[in-house]
PDB file of N, CA and C in Angstrom:
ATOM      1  N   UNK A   1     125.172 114.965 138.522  1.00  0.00           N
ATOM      2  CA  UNK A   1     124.074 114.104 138.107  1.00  0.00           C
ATOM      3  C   UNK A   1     124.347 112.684 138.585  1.00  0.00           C
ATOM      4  N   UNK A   2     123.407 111.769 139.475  1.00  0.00           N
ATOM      5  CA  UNK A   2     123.549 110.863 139.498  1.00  0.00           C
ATOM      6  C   UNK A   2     123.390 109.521 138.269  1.00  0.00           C
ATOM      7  N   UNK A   3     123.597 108.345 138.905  1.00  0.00           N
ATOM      8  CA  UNK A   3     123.499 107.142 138.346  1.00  0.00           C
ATOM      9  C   UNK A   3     121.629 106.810 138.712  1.00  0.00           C
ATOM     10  N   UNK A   4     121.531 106.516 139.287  1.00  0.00           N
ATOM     11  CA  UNK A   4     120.023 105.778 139.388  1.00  0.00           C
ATOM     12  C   UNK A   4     119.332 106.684 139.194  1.00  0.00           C
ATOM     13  N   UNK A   5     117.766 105.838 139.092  1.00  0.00           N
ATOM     14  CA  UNK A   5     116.543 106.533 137.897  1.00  0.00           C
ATOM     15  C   UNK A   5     115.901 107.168 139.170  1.00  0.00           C
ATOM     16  N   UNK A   6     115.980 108.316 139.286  1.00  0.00           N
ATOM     17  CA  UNK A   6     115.503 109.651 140.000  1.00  0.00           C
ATOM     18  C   UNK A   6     116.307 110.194 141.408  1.00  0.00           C
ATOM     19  N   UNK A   7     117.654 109.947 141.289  1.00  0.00           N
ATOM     20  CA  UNK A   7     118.594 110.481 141.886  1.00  0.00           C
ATOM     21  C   UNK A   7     118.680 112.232 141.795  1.00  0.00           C
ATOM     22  N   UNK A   8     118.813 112.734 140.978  1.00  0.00           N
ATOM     23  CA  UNK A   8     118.675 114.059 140.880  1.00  0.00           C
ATOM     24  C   UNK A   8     117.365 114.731 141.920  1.00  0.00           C
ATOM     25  N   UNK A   9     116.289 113.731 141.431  1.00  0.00           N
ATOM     26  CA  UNK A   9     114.905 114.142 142.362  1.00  0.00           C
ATOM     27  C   UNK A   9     115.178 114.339 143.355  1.00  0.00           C
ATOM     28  N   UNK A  10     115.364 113.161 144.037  1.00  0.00           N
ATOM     29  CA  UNK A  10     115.262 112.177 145.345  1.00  0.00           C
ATOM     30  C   UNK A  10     116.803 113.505 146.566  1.00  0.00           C
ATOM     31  N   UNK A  11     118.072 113.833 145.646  1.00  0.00           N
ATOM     32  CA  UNK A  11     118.791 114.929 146.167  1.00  0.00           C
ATOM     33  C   UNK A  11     118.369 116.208 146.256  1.00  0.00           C
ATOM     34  N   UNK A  12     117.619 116.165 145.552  1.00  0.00           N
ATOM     35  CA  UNK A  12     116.703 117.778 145.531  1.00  0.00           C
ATOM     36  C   UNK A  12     116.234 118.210 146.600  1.00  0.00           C
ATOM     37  N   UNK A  13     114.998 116.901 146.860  1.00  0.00           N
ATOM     38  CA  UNK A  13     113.666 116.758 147.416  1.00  0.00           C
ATOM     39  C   UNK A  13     114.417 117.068 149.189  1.00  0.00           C
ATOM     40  N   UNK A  14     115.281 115.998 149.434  1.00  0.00           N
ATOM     41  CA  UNK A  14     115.934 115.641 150.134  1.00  0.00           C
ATOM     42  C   UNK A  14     116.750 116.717 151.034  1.00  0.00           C
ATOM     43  N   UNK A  15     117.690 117.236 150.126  1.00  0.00           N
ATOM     44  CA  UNK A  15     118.815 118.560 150.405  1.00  0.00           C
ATOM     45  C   UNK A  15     117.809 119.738 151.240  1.00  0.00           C
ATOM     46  N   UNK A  16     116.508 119.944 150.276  1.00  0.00           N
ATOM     47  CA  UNK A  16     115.785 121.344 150.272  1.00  0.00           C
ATOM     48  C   UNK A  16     114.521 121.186 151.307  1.00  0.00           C
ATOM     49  N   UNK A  17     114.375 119.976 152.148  1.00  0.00           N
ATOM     50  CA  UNK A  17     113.553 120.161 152.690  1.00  0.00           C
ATOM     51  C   UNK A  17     113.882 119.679 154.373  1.00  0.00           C
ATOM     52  N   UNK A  18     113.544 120.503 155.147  1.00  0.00           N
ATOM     53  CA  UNK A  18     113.781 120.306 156.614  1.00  0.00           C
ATOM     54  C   UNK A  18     113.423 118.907 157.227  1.00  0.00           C
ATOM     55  N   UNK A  19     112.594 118.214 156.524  1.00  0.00           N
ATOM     56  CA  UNK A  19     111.574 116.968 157.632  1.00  0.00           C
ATOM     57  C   UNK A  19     111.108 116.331 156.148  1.00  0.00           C
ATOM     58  N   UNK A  20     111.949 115.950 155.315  1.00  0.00           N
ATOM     59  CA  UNK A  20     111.580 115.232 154.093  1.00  0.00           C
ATOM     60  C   UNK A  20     111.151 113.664 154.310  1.00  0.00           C
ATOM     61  N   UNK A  21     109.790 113.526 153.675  1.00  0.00           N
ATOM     62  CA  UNK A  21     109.290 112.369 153.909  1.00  0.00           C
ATOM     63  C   UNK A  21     108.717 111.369 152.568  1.00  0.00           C
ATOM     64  N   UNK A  22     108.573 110.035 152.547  1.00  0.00           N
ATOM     65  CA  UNK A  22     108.382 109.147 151.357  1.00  0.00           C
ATOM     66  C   UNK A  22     107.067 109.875 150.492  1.00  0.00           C
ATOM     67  N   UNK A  23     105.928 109.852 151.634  1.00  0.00           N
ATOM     68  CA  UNK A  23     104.873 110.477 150.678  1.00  0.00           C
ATOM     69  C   UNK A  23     105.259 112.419 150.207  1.00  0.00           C
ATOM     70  N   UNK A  24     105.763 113.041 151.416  1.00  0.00           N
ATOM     71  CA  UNK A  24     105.969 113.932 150.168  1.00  0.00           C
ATOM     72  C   UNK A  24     106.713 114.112 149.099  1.00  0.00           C
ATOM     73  N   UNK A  25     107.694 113.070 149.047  1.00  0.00           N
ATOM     74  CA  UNK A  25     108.305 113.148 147.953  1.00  0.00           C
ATOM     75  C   UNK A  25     107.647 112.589 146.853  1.00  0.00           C
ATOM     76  N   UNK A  26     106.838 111.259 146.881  1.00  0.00           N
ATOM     77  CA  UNK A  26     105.654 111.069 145.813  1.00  0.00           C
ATOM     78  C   UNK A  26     104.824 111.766 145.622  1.00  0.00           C
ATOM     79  N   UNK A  27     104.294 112.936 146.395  1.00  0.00           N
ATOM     80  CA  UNK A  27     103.496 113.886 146.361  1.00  0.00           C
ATOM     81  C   UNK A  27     103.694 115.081 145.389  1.00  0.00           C
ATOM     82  N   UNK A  28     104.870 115.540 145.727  1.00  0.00           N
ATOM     83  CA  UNK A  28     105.554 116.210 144.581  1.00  0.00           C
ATOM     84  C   UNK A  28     106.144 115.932 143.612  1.00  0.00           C
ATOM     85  N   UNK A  29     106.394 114.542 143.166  1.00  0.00           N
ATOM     86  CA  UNK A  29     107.249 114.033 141.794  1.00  0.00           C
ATOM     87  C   UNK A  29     105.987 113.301 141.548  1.00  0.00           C
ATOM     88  N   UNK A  30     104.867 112.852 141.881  1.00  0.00           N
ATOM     89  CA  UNK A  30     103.668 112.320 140.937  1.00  0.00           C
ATOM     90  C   UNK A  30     104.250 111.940 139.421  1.00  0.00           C
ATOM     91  N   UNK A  31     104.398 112.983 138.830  1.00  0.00           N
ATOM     92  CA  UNK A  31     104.283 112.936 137.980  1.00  0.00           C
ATOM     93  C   UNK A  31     105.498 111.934 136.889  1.00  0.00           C
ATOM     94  N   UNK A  32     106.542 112.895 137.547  1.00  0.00           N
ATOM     95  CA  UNK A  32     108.262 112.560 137.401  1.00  0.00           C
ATOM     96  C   UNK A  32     108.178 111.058 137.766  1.00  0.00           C
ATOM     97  N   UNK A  33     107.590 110.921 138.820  1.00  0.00           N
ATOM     98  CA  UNK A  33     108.370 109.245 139.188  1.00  0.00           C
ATOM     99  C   UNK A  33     107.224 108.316 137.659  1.00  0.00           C
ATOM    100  N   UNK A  34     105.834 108.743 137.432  1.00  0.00           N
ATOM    101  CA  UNK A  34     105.507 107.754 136.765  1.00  0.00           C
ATOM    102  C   UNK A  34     106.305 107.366 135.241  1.00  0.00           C
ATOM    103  N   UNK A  35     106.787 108.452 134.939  1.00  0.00           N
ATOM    104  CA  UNK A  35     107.596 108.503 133.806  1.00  0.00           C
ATOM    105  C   UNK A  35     108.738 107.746 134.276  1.00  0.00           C
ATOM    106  N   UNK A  36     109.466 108.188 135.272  1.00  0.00           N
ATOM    107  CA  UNK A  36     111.138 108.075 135.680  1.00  0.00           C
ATOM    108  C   UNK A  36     110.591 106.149 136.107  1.00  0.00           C
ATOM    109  N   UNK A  37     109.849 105.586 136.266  1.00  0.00           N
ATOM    110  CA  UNK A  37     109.228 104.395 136.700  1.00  0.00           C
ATOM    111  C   UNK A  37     109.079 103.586 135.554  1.00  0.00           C
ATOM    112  N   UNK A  38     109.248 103.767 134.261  1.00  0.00           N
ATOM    113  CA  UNK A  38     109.055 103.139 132.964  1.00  0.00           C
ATOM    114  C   UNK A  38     110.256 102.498 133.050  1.00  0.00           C
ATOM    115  N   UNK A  39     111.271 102.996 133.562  1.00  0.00           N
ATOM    116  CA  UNK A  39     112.655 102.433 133.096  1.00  0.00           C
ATOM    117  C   UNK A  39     112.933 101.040 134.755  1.00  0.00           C
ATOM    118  N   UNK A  40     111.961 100.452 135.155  1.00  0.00           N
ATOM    119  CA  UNK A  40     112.516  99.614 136.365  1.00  0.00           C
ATOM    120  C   UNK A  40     111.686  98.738 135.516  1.00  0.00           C
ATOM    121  N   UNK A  41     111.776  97.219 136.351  1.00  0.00           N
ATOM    122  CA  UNK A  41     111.550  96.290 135.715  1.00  0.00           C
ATOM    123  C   UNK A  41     110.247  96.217 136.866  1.00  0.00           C
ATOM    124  N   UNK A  42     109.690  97.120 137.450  1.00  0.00           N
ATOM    125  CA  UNK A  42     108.201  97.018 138.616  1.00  0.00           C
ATOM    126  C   UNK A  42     107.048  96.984 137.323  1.00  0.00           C
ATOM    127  N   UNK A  43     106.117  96.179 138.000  1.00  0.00           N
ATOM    128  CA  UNK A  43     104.509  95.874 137.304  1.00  0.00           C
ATOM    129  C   UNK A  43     103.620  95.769 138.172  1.00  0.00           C
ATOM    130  N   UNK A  44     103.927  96.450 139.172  1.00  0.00           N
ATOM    131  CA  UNK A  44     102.763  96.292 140.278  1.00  0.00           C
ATOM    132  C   UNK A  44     103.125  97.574 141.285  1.00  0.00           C
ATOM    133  N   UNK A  45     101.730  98.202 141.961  1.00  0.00           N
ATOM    134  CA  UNK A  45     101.847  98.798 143.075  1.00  0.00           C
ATOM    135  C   UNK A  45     102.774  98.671 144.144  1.00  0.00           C
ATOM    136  N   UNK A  46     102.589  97.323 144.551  1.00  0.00           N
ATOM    137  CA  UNK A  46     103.602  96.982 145.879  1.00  0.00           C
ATOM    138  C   UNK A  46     105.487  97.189 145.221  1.00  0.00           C
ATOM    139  N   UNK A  47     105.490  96.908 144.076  1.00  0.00           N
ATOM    140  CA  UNK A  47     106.755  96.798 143.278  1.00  0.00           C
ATOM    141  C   UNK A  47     107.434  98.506 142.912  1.00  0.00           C
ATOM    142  N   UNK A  48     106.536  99.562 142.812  1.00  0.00           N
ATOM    143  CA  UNK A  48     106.903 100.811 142.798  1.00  0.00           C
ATOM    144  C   UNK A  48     107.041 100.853 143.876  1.00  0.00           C
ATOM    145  N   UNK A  49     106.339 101.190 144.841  1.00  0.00           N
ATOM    146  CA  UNK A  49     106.789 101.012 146.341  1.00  0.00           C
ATOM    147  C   UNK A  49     107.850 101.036 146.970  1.00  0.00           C
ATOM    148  N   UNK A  50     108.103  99.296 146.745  1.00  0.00           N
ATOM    149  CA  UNK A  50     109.520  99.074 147.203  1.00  0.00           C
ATOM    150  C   UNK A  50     110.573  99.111 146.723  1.00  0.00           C
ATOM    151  N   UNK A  51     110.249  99.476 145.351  1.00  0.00           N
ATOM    152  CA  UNK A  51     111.231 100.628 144.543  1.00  0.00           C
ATOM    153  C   UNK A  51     111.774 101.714 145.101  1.00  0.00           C
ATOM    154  N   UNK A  52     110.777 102.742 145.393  1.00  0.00           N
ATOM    155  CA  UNK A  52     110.866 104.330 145.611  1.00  0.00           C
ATOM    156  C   UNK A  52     111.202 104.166 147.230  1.00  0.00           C
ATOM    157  N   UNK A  53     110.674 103.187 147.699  1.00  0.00           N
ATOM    158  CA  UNK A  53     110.983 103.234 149.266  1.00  0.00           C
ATOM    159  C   UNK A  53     112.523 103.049 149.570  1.00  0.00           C
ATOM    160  N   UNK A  54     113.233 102.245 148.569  1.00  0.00           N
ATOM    161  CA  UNK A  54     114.134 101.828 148.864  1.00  0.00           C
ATOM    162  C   UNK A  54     115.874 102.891 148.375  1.00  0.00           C
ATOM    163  N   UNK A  55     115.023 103.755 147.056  1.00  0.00           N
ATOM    164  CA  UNK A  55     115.898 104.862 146.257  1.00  0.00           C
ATOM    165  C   UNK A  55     115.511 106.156 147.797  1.00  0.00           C
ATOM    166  N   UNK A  56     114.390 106.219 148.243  1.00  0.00           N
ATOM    167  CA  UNK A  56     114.442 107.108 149.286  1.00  0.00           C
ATOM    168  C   UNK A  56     115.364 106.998 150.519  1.00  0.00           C
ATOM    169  N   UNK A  57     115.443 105.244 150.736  1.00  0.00           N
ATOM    170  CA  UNK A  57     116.422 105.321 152.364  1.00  0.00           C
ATOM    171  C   UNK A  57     117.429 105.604 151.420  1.00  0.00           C
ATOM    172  N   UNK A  58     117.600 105.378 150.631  1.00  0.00           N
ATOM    173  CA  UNK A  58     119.805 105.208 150.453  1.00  0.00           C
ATOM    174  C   UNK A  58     120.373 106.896 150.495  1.00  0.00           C
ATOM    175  N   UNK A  59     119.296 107.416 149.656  1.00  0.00           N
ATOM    176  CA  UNK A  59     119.361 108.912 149.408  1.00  0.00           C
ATOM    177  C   UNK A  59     119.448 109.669 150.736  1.00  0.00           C
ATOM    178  N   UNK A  60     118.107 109.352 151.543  1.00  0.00           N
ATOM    179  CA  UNK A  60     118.476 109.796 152.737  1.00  0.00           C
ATOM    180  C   UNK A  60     119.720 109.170 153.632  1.00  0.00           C
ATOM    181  N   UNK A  61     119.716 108.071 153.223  1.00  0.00           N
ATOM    182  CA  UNK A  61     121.315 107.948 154.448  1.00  0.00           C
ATOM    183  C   UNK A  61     122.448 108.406 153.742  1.00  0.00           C
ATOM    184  N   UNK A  62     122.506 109.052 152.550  1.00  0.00           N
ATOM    185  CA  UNK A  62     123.659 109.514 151.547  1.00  0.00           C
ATOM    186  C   UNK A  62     123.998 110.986 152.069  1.00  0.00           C
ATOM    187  N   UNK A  63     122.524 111.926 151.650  1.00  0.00           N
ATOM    188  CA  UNK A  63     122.513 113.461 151.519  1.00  0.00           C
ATOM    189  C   UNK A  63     122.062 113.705 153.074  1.00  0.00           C
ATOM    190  N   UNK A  64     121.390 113.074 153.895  1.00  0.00           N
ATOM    191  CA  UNK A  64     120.819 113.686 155.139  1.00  0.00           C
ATOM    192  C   UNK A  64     121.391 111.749 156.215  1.00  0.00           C
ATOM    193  N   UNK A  65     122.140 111.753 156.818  1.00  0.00           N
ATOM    194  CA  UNK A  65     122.528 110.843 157.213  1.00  0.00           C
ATOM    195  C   UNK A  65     121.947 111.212 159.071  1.00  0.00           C
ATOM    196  N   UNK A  66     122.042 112.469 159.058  1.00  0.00           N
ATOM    197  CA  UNK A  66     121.522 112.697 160.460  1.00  0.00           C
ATOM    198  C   UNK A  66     120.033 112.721 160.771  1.00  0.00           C
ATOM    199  N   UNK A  67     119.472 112.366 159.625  1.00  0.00           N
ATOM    200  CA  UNK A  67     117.470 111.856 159.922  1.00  0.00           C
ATOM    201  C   UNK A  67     117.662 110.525 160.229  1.00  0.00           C
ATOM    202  N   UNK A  68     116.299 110.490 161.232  1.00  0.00           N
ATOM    203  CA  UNK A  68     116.069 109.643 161.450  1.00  0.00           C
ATOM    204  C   UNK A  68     114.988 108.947 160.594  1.00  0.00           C
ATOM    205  N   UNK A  69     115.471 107.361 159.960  1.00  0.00           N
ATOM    206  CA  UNK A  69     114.167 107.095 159.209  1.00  0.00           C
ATOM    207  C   UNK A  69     113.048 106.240 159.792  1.00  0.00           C
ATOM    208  N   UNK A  70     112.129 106.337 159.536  1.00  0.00           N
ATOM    209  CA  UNK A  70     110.565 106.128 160.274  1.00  0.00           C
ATOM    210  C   UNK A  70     110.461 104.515 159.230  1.00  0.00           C
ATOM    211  N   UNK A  71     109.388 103.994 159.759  1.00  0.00           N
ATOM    212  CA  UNK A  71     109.164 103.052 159.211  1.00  0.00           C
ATOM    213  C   UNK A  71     107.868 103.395 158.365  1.00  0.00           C
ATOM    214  N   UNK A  72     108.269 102.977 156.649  1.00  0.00           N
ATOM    215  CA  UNK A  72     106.961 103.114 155.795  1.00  0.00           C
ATOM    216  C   UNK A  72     106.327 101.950 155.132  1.00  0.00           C
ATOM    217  N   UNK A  73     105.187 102.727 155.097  1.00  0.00           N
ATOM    218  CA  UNK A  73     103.853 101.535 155.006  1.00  0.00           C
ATOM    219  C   UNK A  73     103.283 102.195 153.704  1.00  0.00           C
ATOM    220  N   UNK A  74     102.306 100.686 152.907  1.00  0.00           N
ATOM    221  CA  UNK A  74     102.293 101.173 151.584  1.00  0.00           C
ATOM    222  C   UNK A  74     100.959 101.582 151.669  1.00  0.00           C
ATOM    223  N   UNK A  75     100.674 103.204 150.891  1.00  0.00           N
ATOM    224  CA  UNK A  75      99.479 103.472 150.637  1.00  0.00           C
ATOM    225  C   UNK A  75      98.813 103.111 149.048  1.00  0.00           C
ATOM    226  N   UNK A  76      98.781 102.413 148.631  1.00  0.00           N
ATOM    227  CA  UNK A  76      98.163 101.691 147.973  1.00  0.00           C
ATOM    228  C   UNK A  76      97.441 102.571 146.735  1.00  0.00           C
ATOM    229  N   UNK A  77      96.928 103.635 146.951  1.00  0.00           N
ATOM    230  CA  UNK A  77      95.913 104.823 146.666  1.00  0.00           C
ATOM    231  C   UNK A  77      97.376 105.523 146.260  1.00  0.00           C
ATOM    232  N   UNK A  78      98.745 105.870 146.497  1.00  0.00           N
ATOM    233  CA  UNK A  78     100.153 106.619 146.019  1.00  0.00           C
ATOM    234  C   UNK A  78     100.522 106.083 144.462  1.00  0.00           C
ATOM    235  N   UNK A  79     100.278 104.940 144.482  1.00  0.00           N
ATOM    236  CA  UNK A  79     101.023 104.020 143.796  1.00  0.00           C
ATOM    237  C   UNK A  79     100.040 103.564 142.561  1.00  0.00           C
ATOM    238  N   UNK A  80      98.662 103.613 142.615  1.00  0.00           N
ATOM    239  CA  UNK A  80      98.332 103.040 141.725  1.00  0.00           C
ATOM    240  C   UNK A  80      97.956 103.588 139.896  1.00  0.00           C
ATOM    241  N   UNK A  81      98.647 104.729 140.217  1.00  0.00           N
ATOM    242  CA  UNK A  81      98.754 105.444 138.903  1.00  0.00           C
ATOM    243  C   UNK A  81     100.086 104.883 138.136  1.00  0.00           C
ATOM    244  N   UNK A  82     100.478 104.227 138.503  1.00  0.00           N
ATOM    245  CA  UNK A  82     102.200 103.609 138.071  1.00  0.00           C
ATOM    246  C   UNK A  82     101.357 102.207 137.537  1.00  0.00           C
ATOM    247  N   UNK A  83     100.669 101.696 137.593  1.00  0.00           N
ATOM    248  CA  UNK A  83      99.647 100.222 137.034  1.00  0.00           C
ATOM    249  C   UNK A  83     100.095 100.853 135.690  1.00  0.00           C
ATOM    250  N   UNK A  84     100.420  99.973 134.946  1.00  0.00           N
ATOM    251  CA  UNK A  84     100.027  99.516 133.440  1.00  0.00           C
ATOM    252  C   UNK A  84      99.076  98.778 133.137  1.00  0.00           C
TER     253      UNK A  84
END
């Protein structure tokens, strides 16, 4: 079990998928990250974002170090269910 708030996910997602990417991993934890997202100090769209964007590179350069990472851009429409 890791230390940071959706480490377990983020190794899962990561380990089990051939071509793992930012939106599918928000795609499939929807739900998980809005909960697992209560515990950061983010209050805004752009702020989950560069949250999850940033728990995704480390993970990927941790568990999959041989992907290459792409550059991500915020979809705006991912994120805005995380608004309080």
């Amino acid at each position: 079990m890791g230390t940071r708030v959706g480490y377990d996910e983020l190794r899962n997602y990561i380990e089990n998928n051939k071509n793992p990417s930012m939106i599918g991993f928000v795609t499939k934890n929807a739900d998980q990250l809005a909960y697992l997202s209560t515990s950061t100090s983010n209050t805004t769209p752009q702020g989950y974002f560069n949250h999850w964007k940033n728990q995704f590179v480390m993970a990927v350069c941790e568990f999959r170090p041989d992907l290459n990472i792409r550059c991500l851009s915020l979809d705006i429409g991912r994120y805005i269910f995380f608004k309080s």
